[in-house]
N, C-alpha and C. Protein backbone atom coordinates (compact mmCIF):
# COMPACT_ATOMS: atom_id res chain seq x y z
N UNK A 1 120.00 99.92 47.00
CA UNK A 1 121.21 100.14 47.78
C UNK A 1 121.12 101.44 48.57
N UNK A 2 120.76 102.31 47.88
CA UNK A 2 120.22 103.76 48.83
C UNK A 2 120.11 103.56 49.84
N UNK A 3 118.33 102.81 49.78
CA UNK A 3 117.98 102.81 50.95
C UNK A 3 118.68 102.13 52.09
N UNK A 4 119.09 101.23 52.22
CA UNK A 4 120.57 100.78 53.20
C UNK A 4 121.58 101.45 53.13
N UNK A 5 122.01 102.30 52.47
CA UNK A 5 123.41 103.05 52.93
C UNK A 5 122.79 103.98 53.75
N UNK A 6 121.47 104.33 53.61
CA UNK A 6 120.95 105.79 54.39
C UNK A 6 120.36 105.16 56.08
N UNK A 7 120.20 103.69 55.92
CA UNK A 7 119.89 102.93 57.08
C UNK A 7 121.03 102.86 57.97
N UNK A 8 122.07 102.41 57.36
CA UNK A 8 123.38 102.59 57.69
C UNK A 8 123.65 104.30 58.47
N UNK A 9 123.78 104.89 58.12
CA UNK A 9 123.99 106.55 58.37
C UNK A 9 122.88 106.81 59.18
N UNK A 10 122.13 106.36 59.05
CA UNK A 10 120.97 107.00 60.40
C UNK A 10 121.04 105.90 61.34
N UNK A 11 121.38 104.78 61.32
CA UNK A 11 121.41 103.90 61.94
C UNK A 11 119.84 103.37 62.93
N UNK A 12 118.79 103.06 61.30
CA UNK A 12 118.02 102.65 61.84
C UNK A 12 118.00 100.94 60.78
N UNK A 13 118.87 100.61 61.07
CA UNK A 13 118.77 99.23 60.19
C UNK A 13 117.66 98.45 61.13
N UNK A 14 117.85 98.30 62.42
CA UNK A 14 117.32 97.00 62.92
C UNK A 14 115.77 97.24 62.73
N UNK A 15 115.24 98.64 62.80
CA UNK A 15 114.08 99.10 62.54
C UNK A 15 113.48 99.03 61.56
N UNK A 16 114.09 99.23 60.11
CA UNK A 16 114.10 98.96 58.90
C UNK A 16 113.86 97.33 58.55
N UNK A 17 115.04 96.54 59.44
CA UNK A 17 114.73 94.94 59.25
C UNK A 17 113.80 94.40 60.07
N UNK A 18 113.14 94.87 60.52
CA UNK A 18 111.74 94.58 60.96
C UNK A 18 110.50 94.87 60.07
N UNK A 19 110.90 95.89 59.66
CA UNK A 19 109.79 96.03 58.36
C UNK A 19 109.90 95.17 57.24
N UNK A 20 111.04 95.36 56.70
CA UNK A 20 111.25 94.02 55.90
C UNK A 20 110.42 92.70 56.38
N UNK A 21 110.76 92.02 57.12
CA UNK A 21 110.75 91.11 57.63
C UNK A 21 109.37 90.71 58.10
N UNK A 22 108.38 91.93 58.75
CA UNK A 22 107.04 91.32 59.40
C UNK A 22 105.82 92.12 58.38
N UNK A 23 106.34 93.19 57.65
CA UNK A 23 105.47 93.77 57.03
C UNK A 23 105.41 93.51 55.83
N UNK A 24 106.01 93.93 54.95
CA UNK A 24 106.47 93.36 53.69
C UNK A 24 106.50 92.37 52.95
N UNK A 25 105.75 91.93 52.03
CA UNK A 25 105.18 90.51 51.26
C UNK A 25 105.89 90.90 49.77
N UNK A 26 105.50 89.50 49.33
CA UNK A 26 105.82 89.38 47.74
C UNK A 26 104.23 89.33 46.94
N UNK A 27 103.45 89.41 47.60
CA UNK A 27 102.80 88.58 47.17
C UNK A 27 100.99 89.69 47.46
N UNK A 28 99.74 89.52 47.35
CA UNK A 28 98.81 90.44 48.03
C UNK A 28 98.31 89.48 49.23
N UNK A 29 97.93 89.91 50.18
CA UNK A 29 97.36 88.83 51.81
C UNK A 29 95.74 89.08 51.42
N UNK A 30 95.00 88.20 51.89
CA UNK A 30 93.82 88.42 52.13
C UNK A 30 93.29 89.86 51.97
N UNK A 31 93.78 90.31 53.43
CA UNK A 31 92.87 91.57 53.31
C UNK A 31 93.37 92.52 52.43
N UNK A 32 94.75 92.61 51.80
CA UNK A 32 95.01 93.30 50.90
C UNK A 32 94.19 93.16 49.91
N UNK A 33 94.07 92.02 49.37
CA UNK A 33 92.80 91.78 48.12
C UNK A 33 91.28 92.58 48.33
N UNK A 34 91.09 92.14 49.72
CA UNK A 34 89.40 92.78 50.02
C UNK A 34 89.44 94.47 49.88
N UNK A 35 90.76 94.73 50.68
CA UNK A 35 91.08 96.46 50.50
C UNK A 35 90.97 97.47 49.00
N UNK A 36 91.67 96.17 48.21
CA UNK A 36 92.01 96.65 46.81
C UNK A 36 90.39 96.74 46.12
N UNK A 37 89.33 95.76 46.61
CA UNK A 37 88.18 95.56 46.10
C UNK A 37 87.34 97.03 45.83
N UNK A 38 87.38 97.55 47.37
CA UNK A 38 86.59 98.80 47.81
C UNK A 38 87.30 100.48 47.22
N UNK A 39 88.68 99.91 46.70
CA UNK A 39 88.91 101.69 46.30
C UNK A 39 88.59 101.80 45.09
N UNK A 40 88.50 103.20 44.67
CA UNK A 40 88.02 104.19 44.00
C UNK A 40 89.01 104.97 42.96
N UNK A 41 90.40 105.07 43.81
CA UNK A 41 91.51 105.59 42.82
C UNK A 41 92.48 105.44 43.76
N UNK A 42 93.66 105.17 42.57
CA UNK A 42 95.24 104.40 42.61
C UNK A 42 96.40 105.43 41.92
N UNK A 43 97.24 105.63 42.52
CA UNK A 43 98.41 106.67 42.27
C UNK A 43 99.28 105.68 41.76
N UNK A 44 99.73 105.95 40.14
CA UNK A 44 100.43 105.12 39.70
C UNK A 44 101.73 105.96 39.42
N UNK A 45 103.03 105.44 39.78
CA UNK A 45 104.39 105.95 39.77
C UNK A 45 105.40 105.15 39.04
N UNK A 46 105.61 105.70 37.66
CA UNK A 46 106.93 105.06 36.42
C UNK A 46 107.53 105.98 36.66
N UNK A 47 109.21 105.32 36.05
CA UNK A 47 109.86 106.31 35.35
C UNK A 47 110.23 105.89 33.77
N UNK A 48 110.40 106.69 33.08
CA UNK A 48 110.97 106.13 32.01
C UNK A 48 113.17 105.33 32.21
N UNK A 49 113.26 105.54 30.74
CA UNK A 49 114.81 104.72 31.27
C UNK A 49 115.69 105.61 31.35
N UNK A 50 115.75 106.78 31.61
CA UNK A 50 116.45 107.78 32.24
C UNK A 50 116.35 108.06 33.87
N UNK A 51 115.06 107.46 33.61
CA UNK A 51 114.28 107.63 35.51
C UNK A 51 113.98 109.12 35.83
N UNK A 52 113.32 109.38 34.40
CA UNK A 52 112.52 110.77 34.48
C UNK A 52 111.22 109.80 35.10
N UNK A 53 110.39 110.75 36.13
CA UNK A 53 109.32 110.21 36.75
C UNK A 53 108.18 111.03 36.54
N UNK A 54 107.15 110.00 36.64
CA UNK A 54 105.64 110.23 36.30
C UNK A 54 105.05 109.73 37.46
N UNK A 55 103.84 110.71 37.90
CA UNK A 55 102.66 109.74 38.64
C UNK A 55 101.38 110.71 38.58
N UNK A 56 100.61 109.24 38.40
CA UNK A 56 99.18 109.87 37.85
C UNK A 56 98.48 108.88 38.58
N UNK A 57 97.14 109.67 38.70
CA UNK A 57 96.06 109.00 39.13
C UNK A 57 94.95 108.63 38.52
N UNK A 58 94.23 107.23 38.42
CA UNK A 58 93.58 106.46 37.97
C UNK A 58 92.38 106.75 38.48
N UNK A 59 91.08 106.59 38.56
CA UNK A 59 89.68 106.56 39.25
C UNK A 59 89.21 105.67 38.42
N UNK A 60 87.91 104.86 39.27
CA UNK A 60 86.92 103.99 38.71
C UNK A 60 86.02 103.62 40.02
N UNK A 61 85.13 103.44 39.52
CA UNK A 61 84.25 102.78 40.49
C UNK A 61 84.88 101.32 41.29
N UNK A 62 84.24 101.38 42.81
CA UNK A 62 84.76 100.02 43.67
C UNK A 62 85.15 98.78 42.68
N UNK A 63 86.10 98.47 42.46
CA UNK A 63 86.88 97.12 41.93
C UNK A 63 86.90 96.96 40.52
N UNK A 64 87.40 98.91 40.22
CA UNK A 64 88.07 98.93 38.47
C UNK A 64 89.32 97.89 38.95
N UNK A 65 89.88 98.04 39.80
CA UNK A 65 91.42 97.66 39.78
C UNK A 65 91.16 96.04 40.45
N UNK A 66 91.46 95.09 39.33
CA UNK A 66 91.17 93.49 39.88
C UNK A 66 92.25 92.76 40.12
N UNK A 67 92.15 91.90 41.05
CA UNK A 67 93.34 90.97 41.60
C UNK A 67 93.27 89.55 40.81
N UNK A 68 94.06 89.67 39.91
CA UNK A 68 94.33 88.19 39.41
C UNK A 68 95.30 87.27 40.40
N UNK A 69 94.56 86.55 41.58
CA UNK A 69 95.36 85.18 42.59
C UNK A 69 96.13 86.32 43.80
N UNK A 70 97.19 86.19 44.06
CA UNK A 70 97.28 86.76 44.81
C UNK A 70 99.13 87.82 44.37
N UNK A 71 99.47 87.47 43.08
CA UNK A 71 100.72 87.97 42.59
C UNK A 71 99.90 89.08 41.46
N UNK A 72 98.94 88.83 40.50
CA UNK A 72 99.01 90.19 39.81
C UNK A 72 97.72 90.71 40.38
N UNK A 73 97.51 91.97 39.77
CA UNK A 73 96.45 93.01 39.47
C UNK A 73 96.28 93.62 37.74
N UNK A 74 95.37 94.11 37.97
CA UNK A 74 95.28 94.11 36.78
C UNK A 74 94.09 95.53 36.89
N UNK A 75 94.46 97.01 35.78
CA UNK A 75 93.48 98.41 35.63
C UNK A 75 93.72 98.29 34.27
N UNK A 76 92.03 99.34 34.30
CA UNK A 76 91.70 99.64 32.71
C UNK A 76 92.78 100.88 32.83
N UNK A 77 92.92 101.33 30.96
CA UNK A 77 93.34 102.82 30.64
C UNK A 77 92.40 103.29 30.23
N UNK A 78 91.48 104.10 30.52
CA UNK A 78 90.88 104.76 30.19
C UNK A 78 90.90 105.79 29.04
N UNK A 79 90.43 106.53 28.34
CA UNK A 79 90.42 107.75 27.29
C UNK A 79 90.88 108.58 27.76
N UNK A 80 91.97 109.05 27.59
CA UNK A 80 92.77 110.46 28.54
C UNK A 80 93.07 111.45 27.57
N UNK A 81 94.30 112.37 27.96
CA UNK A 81 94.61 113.56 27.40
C UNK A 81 95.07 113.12 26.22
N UNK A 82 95.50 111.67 26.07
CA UNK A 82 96.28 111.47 24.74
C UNK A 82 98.25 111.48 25.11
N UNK A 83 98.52 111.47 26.32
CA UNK A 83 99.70 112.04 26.82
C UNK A 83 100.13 110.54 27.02
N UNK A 84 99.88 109.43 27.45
CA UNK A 84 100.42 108.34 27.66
C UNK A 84 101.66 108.61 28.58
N UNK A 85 101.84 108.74 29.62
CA UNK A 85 103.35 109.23 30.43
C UNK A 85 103.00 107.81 31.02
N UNK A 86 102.69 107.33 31.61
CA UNK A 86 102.79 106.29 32.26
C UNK A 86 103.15 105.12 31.37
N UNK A 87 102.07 105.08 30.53
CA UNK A 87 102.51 103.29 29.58
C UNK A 87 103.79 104.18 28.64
N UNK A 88 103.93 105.34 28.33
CA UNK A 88 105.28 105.26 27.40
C UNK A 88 106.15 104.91 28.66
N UNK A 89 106.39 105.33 30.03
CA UNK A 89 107.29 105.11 30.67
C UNK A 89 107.26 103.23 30.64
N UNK A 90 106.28 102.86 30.97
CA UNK A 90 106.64 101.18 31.17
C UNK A 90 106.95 101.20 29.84
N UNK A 91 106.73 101.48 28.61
CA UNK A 91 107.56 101.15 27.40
C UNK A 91 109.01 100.80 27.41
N UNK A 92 109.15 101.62 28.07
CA UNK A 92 110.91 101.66 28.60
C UNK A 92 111.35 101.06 29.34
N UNK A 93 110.65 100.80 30.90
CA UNK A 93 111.38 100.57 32.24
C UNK A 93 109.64 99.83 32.75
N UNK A 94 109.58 98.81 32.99
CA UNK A 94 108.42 98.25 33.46
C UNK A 94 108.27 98.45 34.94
N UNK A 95 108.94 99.13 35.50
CA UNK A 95 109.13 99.14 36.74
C UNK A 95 107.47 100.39 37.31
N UNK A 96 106.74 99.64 38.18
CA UNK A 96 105.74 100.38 38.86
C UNK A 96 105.95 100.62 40.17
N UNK A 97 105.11 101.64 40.34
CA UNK A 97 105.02 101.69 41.88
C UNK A 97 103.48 102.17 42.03
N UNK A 98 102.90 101.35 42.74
CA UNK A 98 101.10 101.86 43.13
C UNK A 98 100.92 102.03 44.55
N UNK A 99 99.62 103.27 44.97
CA UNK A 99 99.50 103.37 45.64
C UNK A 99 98.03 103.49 46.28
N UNK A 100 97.16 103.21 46.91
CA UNK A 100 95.99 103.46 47.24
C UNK A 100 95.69 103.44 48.44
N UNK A 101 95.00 104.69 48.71
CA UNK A 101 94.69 104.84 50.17
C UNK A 101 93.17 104.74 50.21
N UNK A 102 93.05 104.89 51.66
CA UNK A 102 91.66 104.84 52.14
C UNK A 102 91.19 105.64 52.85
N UNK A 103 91.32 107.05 53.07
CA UNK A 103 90.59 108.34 53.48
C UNK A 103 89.24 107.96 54.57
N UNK A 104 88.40 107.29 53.61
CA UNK A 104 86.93 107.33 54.35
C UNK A 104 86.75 106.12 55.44
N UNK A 105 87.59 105.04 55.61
CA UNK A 105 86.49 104.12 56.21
C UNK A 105 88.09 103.19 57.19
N UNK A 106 89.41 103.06 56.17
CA UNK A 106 90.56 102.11 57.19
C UNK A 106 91.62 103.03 57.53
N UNK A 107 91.70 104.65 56.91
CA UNK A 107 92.55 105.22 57.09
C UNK A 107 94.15 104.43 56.69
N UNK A 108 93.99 103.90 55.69
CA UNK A 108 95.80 103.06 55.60
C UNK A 108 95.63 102.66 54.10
N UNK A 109 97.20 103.16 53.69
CA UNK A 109 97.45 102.63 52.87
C UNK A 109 98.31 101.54 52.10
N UNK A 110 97.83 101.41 50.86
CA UNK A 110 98.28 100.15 50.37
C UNK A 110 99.53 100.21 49.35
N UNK A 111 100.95 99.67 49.85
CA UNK A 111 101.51 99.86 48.60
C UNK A 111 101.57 98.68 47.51
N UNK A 112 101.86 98.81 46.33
CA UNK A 112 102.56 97.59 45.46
C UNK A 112 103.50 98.31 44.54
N UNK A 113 104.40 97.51 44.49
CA UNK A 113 105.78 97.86 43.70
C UNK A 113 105.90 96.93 42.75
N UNK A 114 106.54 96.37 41.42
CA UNK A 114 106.22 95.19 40.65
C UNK A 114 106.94 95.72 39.68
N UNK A 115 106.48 94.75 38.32
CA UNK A 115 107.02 95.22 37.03
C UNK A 115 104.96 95.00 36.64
N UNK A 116 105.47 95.94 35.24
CA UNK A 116 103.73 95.91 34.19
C UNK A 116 104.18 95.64 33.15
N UNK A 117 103.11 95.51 32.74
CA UNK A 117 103.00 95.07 31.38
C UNK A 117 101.53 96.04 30.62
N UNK A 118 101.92 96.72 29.65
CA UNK A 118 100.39 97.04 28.91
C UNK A 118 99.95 96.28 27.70
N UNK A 119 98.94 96.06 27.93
CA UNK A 119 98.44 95.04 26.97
C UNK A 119 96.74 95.85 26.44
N UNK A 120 97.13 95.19 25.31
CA UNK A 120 95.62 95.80 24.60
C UNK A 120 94.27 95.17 24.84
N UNK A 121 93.12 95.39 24.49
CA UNK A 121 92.15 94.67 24.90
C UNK A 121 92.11 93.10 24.18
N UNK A 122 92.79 93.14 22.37
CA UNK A 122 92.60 92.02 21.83
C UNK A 122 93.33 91.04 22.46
N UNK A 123 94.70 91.13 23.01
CA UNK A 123 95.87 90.72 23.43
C UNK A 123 95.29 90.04 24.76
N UNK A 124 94.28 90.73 25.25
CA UNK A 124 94.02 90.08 26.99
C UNK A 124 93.00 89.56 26.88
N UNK A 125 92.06 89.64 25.37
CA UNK A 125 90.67 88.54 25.37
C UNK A 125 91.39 87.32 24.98
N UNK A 126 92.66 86.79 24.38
CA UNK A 126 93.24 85.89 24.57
C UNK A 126 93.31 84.46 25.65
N UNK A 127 93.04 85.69 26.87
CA UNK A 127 92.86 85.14 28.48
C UNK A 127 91.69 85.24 28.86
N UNK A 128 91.10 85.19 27.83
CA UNK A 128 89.09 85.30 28.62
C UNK A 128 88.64 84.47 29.46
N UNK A 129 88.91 83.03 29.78
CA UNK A 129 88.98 82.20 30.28
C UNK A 129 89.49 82.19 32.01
N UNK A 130 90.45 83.25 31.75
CA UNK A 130 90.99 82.98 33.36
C UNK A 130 90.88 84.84 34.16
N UNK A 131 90.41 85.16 33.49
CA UNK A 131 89.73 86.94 33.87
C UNK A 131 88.55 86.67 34.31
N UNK A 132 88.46 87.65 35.08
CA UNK A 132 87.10 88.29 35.96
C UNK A 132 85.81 88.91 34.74
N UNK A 133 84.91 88.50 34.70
CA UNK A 133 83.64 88.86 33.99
C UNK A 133 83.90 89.99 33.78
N UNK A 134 83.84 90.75 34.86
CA UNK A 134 83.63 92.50 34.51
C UNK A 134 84.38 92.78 33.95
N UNK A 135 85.72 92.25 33.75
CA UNK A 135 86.89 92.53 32.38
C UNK A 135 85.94 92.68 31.32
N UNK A 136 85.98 91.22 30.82
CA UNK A 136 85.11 91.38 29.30
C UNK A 136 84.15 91.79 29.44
N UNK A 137 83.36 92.19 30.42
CA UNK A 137 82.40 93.10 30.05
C UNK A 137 82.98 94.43 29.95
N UNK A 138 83.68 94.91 30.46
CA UNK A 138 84.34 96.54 30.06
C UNK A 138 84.91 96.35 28.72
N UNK A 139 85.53 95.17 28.40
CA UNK A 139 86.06 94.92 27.11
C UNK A 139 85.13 95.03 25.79
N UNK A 140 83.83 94.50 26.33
CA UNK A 140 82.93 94.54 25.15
C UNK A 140 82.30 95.83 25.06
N UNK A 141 82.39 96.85 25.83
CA UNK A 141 81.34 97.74 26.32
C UNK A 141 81.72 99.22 24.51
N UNK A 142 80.44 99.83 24.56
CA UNK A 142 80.91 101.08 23.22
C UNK A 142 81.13 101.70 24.06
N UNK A 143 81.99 103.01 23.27
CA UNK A 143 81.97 104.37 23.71
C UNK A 143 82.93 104.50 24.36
N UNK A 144 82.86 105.98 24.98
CA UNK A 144 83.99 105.91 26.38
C UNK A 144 84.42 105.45 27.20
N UNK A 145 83.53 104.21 27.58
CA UNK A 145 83.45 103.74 28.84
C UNK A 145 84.77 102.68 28.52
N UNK A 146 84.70 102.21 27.18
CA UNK A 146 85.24 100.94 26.98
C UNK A 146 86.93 101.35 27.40
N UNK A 147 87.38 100.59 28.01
CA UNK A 147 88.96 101.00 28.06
C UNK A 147 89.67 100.67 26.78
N UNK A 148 90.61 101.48 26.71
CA UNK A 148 91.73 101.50 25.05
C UNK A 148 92.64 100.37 25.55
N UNK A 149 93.16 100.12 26.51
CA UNK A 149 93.84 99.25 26.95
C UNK A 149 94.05 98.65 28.49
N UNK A 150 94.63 97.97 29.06
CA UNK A 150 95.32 97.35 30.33
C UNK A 150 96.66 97.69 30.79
N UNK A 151 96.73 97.72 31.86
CA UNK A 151 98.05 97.47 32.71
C UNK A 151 97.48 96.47 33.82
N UNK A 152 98.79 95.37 33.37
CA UNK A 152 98.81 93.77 34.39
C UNK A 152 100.25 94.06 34.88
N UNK A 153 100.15 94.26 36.30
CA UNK A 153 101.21 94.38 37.12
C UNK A 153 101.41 93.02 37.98
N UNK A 154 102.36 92.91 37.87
CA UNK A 154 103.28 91.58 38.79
C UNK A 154 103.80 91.91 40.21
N UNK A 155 103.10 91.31 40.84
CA UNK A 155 103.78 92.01 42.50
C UNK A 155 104.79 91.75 42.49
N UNK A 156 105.96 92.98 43.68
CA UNK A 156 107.20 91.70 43.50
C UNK A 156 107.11 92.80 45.44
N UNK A 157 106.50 93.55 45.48
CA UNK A 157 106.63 94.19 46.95
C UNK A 157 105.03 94.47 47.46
N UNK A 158 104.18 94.20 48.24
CA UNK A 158 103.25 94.97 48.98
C UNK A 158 103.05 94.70 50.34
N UNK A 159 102.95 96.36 50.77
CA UNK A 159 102.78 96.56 52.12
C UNK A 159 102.24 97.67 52.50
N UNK A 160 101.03 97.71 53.54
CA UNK A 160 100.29 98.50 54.45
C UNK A 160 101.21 99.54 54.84
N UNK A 161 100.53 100.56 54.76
CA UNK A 161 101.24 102.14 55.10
C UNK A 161 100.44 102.47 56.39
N UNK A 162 100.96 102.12 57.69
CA UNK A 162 99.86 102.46 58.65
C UNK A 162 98.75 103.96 58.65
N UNK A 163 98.07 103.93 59.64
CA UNK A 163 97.31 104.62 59.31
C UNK A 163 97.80 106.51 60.62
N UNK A 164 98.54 105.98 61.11
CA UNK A 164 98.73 106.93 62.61
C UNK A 164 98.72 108.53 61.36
N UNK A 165 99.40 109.18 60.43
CA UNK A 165 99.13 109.99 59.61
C UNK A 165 98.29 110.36 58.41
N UNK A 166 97.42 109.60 58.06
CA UNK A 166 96.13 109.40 57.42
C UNK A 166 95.02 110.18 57.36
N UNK A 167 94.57 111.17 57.23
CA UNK A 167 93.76 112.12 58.00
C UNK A 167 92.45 111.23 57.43
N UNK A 168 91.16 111.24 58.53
CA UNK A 168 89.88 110.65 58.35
C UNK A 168 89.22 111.66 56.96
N UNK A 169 88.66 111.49 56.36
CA UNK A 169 87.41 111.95 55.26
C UNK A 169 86.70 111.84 55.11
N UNK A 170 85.52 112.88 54.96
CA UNK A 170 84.03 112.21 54.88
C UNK A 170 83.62 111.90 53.29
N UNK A 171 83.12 111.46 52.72
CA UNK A 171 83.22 111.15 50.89
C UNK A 171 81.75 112.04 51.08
N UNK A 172 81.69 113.22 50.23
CA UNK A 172 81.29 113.92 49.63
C UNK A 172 80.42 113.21 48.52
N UNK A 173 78.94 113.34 47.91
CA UNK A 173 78.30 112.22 47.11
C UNK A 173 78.29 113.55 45.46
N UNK A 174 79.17 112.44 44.76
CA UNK A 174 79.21 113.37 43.60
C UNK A 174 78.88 111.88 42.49
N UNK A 175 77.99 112.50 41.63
CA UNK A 175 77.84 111.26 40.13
C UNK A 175 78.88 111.25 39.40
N UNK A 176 79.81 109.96 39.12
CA UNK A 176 80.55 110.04 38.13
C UNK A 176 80.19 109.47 36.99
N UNK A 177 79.96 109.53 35.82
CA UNK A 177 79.37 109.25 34.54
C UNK A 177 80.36 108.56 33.71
């Protein structure tokens, strides 16, 4: 509702309902999927049920973050500080917001908005059958590498953040282990 009362008061509705309308999906498009393939790291934004807010950033190599059809996605959790702010927040309020840009090569970014779900690794070999290989292979993997758990997000908003403010980047070659 905000955001339309403030559309209202600035009086950029018709501008606003154009975005709605030609930009804005339920769902991921083609090239959103191919986009999502090639990044590297994703800015993930909860709040808990107070709507205290969190956002953190994820990294993995090209296509940690997988598209199940064209409504979910699906990232590992990796071994972290032990702080959990993000999955305690979906504990509460499933509500996400993701973000991933592209610095080096389309300059634009990608949003998705949705509800998640965290799920453990035993809980999602359940679905071995309809997952991407490299799942269960991260699933089976020792050590650090192996993720402690999942987040399967449900689209319910994505849309391209043009690129006109984007600044270009050159990627710097660093080993990540």
């Amino acid at each position: 509702q905000g955001e339309h009362t403030l559309q209202e008061k600035y009086d950029t509705r018709t501008r606003a309902s154009n975005f709605y309308e030609k930009q804005m999906l339920d769902y991921l498009a083609p090239k959103m999927i191919e986009f999502i393939g090639r990044q590297e790291f994703l800015f993930v934004a909860t709040a808990d049920r107070h709507g205290e807010c969190d956002n953190t950033p994820k990294f993995g190599k090209p296509g940690f973050i997988r598209v199940l059809g064209n409504k979910y996605v699906l990232y590992p959790e990796l071994r972290g500080n032990g702080v959990y702010a993000n999955s305690g927040n979906l504990s509460e309020n499933p509500h996400i917001a993701m973000l991933m840009i592209d610095f080096t090569r389309d300059t634009v970014g990608l949003h998705i908005n949705g509800r998640a779900r965290v799920i453990e690794n035993d809980e999602l070999l359940a679905y071995a059958d309809k997952l991407p290989a490299s799942v269960l292979d991260e699933i089976h993997q020792e050590g650090k590498k192996r993720p402690e758990r999942w987040v399967v997000v449900e689209v319910e908003e994505a849309y391209i953040q043009c690129s006109t403010h984007i600044p270009l980047m050159t990627k710097a070659s660093k080993a990540i282990e």
